[in-house]
PDB file of N, CA and C in Angstrom:
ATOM      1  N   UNK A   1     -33.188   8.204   1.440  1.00  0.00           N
ATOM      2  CA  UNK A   1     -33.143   6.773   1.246  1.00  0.00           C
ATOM      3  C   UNK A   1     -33.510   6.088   2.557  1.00  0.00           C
ATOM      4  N   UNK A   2     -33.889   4.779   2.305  1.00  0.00           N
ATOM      5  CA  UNK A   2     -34.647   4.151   3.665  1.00  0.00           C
ATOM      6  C   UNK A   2     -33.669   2.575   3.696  1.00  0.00           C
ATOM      7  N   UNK A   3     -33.729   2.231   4.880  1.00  0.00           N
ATOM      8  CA  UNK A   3     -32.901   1.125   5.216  1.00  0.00           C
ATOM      9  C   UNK A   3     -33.744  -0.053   4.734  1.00  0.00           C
ATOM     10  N   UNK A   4     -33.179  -1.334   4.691  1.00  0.00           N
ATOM     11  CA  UNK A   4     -34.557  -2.373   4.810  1.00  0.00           C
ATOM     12  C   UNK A   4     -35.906  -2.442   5.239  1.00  0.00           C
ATOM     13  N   UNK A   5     -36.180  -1.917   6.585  1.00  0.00           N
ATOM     14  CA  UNK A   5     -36.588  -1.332   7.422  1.00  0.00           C
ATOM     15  C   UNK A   5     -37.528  -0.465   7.131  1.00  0.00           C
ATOM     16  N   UNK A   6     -39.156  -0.250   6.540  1.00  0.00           N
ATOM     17  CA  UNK A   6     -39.514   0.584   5.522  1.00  0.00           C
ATOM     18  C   UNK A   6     -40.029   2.043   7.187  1.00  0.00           C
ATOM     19  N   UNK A   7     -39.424   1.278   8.136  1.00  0.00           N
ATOM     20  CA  UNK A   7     -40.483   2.410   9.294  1.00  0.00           C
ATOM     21  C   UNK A   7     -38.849   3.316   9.691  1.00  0.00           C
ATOM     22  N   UNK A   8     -37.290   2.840   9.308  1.00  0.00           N
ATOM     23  CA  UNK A   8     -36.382   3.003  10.037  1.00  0.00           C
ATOM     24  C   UNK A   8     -35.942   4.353   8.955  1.00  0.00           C
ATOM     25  N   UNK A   9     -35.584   5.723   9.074  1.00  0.00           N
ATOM     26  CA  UNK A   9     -34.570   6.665   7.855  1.00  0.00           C
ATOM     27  C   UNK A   9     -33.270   5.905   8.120  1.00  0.00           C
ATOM     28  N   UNK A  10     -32.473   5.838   6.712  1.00  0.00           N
ATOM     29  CA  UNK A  10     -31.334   5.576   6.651  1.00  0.00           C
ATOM     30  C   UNK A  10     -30.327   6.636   7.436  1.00  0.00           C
ATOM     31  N   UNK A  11     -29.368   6.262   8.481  1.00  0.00           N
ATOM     32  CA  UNK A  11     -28.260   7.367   8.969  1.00  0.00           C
ATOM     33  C   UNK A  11     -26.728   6.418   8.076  1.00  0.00           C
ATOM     34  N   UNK A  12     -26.319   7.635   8.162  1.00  0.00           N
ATOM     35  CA  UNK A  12     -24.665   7.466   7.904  1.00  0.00           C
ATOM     36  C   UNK A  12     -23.835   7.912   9.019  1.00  0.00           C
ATOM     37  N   UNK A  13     -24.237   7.971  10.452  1.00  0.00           N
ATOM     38  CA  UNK A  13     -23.794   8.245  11.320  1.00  0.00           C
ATOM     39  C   UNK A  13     -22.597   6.609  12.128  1.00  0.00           C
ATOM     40  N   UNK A  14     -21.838   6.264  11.424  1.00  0.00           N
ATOM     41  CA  UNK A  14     -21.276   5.013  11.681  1.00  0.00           C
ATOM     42  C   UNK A  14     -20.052   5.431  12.112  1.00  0.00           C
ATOM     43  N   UNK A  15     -19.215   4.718  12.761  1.00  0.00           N
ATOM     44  CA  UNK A  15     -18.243   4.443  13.288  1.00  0.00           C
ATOM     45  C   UNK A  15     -17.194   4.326  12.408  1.00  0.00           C
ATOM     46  N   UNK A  16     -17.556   3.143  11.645  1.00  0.00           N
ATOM     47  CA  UNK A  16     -16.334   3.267  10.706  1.00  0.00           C
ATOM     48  C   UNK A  16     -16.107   4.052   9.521  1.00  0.00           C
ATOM     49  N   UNK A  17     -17.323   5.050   9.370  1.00  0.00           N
ATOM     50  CA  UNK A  17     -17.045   6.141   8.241  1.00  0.00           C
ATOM     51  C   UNK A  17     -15.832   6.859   8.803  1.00  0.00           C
ATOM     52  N   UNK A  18     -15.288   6.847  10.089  1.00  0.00           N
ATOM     53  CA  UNK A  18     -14.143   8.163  10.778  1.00  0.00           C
ATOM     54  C   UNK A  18     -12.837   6.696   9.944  1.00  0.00           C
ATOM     55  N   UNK A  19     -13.027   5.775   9.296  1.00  0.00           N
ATOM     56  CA  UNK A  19     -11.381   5.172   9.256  1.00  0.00           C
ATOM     57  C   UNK A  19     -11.413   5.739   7.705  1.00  0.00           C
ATOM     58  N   UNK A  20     -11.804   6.567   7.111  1.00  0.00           N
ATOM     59  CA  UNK A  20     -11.858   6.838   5.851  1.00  0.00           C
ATOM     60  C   UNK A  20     -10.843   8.569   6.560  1.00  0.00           C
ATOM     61  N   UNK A  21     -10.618   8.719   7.485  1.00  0.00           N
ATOM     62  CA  UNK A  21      -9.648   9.866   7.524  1.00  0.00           C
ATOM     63  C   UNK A  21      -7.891   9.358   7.556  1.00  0.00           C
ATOM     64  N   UNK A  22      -8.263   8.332   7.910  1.00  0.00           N
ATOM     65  CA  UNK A  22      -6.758   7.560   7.177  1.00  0.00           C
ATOM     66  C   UNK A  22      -6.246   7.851   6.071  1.00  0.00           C
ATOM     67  N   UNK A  23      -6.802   7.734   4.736  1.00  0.00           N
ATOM     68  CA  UNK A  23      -6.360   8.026   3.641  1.00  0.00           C
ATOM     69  C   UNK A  23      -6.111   9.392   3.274  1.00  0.00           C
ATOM     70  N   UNK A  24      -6.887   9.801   3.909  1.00  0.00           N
ATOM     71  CA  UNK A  24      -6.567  11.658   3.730  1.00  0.00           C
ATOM     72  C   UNK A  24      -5.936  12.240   4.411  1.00  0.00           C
ATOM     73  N   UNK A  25      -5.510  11.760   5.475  1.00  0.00           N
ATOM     74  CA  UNK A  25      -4.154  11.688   6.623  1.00  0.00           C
ATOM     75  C   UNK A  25      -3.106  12.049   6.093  1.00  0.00           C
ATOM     76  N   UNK A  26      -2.968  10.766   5.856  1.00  0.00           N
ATOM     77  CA  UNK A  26      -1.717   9.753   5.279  1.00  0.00           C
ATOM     78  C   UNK A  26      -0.565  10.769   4.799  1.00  0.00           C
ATOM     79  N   UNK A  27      -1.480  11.204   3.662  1.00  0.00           N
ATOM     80  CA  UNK A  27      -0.626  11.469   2.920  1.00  0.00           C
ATOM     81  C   UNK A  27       0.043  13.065   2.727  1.00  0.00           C
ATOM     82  N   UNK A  28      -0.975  13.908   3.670  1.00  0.00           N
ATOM     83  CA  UNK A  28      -0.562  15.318   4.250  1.00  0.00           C
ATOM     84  C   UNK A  28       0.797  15.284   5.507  1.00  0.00           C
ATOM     85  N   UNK A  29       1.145  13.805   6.128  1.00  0.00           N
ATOM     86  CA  UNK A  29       2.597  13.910   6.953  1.00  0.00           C
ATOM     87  C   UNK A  29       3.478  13.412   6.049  1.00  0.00           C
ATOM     88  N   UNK A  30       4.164  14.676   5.518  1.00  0.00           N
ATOM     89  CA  UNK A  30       5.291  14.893   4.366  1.00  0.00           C
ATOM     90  C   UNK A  30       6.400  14.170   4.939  1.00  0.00           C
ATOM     91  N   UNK A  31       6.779  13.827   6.622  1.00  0.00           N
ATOM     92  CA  UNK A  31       8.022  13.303   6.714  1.00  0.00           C
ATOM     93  C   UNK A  31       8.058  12.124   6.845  1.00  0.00           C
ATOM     94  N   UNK A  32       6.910  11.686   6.198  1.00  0.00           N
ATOM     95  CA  UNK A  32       6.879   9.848   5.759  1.00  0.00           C
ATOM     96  C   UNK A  32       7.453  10.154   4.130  1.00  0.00           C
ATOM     97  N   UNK A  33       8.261  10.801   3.543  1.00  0.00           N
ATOM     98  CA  UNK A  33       8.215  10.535   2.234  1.00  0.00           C
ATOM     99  C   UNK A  33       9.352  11.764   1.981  1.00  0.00           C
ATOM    100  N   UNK A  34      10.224  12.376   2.776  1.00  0.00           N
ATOM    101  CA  UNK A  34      11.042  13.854   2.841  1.00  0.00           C
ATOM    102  C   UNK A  34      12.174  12.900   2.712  1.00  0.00           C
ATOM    103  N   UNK A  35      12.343  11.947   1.654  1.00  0.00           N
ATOM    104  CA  UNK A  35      13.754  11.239   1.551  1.00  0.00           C
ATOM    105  C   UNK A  35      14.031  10.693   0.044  1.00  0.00           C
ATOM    106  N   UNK A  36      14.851  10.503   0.008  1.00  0.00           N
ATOM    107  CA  UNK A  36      15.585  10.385  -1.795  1.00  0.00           C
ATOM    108  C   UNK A  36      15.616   8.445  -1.913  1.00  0.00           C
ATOM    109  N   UNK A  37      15.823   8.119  -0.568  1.00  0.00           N
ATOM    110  CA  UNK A  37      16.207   6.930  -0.158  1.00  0.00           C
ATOM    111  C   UNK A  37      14.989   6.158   0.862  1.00  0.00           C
ATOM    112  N   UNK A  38      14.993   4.728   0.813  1.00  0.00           N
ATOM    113  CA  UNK A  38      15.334   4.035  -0.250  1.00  0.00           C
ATOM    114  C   UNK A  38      14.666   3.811  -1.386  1.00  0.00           C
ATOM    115  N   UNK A  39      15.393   3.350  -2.558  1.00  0.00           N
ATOM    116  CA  UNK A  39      15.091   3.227  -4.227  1.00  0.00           C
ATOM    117  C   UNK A  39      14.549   1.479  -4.165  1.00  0.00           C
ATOM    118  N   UNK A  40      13.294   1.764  -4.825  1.00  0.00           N
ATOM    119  CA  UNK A  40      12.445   0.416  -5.082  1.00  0.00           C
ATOM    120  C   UNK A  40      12.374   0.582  -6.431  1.00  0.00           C
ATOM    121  N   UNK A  41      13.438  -1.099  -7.315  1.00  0.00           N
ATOM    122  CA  UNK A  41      13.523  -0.632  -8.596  1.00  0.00           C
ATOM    123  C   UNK A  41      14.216   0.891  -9.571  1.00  0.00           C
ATOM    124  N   UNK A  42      14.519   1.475  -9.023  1.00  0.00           N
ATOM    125  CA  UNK A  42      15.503   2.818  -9.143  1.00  0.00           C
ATOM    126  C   UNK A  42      14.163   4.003  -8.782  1.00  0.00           C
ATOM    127  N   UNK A  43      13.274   3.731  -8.366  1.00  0.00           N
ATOM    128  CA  UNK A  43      12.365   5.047  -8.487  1.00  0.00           C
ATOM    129  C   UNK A  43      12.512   5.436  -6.819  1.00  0.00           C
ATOM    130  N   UNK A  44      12.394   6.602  -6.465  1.00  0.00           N
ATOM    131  CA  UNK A  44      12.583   6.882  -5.494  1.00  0.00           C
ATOM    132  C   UNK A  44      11.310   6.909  -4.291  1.00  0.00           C
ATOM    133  N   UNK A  45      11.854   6.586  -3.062  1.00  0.00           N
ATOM    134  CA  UNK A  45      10.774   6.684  -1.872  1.00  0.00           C
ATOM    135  C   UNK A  45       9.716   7.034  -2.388  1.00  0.00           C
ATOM    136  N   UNK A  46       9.495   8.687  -2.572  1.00  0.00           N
ATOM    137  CA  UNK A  46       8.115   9.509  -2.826  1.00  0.00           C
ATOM    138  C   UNK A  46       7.037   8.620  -4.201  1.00  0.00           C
ATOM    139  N   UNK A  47       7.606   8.152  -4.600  1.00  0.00           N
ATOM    140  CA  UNK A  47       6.888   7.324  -5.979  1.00  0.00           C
ATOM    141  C   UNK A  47       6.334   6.084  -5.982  1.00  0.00           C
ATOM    142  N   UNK A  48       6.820   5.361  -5.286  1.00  0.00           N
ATOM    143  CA  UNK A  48       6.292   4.436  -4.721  1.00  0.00           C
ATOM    144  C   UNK A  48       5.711   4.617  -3.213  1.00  0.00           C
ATOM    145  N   UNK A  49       6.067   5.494  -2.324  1.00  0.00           N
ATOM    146  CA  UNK A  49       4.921   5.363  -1.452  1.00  0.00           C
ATOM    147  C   UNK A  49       3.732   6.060  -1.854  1.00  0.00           C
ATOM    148  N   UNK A  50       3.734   6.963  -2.869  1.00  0.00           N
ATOM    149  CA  UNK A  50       2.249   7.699  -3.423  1.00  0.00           C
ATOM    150  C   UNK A  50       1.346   6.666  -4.044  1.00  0.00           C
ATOM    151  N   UNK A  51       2.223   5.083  -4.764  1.00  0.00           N
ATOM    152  CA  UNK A  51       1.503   4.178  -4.990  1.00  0.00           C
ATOM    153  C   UNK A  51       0.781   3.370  -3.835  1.00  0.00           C
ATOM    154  N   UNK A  52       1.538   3.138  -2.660  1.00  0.00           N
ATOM    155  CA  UNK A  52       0.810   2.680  -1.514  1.00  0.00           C
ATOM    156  C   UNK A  52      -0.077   3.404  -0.631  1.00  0.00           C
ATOM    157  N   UNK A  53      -0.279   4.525  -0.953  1.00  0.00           N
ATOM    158  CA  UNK A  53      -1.150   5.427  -0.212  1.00  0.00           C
ATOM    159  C   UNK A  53      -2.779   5.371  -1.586  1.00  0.00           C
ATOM    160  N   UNK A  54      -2.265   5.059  -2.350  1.00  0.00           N
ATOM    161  CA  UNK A  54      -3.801   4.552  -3.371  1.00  0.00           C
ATOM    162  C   UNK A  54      -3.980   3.411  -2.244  1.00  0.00           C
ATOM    163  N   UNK A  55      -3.043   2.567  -2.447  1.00  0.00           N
ATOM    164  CA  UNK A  55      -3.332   1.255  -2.295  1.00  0.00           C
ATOM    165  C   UNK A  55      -4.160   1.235  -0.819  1.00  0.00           C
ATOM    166  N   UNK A  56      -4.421   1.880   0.493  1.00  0.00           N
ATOM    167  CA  UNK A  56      -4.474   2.126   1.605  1.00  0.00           C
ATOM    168  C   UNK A  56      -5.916   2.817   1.073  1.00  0.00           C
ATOM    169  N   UNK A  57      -5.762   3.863   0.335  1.00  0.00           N
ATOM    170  CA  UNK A  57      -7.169   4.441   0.186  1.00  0.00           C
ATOM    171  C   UNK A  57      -8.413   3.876  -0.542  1.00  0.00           C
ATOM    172  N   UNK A  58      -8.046   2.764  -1.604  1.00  0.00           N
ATOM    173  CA  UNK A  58      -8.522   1.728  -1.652  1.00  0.00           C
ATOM    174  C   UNK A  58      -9.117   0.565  -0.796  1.00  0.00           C
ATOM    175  N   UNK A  59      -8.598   0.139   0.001  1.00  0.00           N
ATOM    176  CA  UNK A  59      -8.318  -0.872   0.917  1.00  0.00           C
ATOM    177  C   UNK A  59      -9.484  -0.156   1.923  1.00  0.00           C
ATOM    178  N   UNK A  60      -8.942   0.956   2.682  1.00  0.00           N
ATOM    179  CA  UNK A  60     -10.329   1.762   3.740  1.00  0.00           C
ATOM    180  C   UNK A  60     -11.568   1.966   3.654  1.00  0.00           C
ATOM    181  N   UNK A  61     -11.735   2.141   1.881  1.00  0.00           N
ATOM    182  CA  UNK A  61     -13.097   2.576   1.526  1.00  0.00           C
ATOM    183  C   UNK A  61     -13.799   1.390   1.312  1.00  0.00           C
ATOM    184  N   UNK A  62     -13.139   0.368   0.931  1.00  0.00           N
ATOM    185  CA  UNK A  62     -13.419  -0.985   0.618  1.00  0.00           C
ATOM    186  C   UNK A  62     -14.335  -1.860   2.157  1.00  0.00           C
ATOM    187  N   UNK A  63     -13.353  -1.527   3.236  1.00  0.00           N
ATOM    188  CA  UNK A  63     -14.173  -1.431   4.542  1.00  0.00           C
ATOM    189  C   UNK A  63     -14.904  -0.716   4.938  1.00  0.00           C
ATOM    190  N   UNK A  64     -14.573  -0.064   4.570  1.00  0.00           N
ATOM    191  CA  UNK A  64     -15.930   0.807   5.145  1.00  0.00           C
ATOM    192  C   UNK A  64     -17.264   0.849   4.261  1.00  0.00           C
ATOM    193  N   UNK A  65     -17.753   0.354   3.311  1.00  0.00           N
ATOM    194  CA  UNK A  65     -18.050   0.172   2.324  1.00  0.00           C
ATOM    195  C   UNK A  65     -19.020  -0.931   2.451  1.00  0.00           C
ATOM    196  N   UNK A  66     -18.215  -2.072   2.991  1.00  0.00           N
ATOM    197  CA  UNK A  66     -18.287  -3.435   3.478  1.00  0.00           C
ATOM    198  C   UNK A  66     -18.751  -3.471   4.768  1.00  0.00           C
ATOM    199  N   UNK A  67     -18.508  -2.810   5.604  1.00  0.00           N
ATOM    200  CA  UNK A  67     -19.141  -2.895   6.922  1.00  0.00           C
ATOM    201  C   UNK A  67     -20.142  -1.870   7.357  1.00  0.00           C
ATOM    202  N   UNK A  68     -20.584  -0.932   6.275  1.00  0.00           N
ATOM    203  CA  UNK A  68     -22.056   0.215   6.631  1.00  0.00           C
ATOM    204  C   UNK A  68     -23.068  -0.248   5.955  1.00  0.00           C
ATOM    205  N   UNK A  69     -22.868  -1.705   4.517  1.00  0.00           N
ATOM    206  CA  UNK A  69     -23.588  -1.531   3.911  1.00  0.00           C
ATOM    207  C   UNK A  69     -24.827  -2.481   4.222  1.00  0.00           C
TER     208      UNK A  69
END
């Protein structure tokens, strides 16, 4: 694929493609989430932070997305 640019090759060599290791981070340090407590709505820690770790992996790709394109 070619950039605007019909003389330039497209790179994906960007900067902010490395904030897309956030989301895949995240969620491999188990002792953000090694607790019973506290209950949001009665569901426990691990259940709702697995919903905010979408929400984060959403959010990153969305920038990054937004700022290579």
């Amino acid at each position: 694929m070619t950039t605007g640019d019909p003389g330039r090759p497209r790179t994906d060599r960007s900067p902010w493609n490395w904030l897309l290791v956030v989301p895949i981070v995240l969620p491999l340090l188990t002792f953000l989430y090694n607790a019973d407590e506290p209950r949001l709505l009665g569901f426990p820690l691990f259940y709702w932070l697995q919903i905010a770790f979408i929400v984060v992996g959403v959010v990153t790709t969305t920038i990054v997305y937004r700022m290579t394109k």
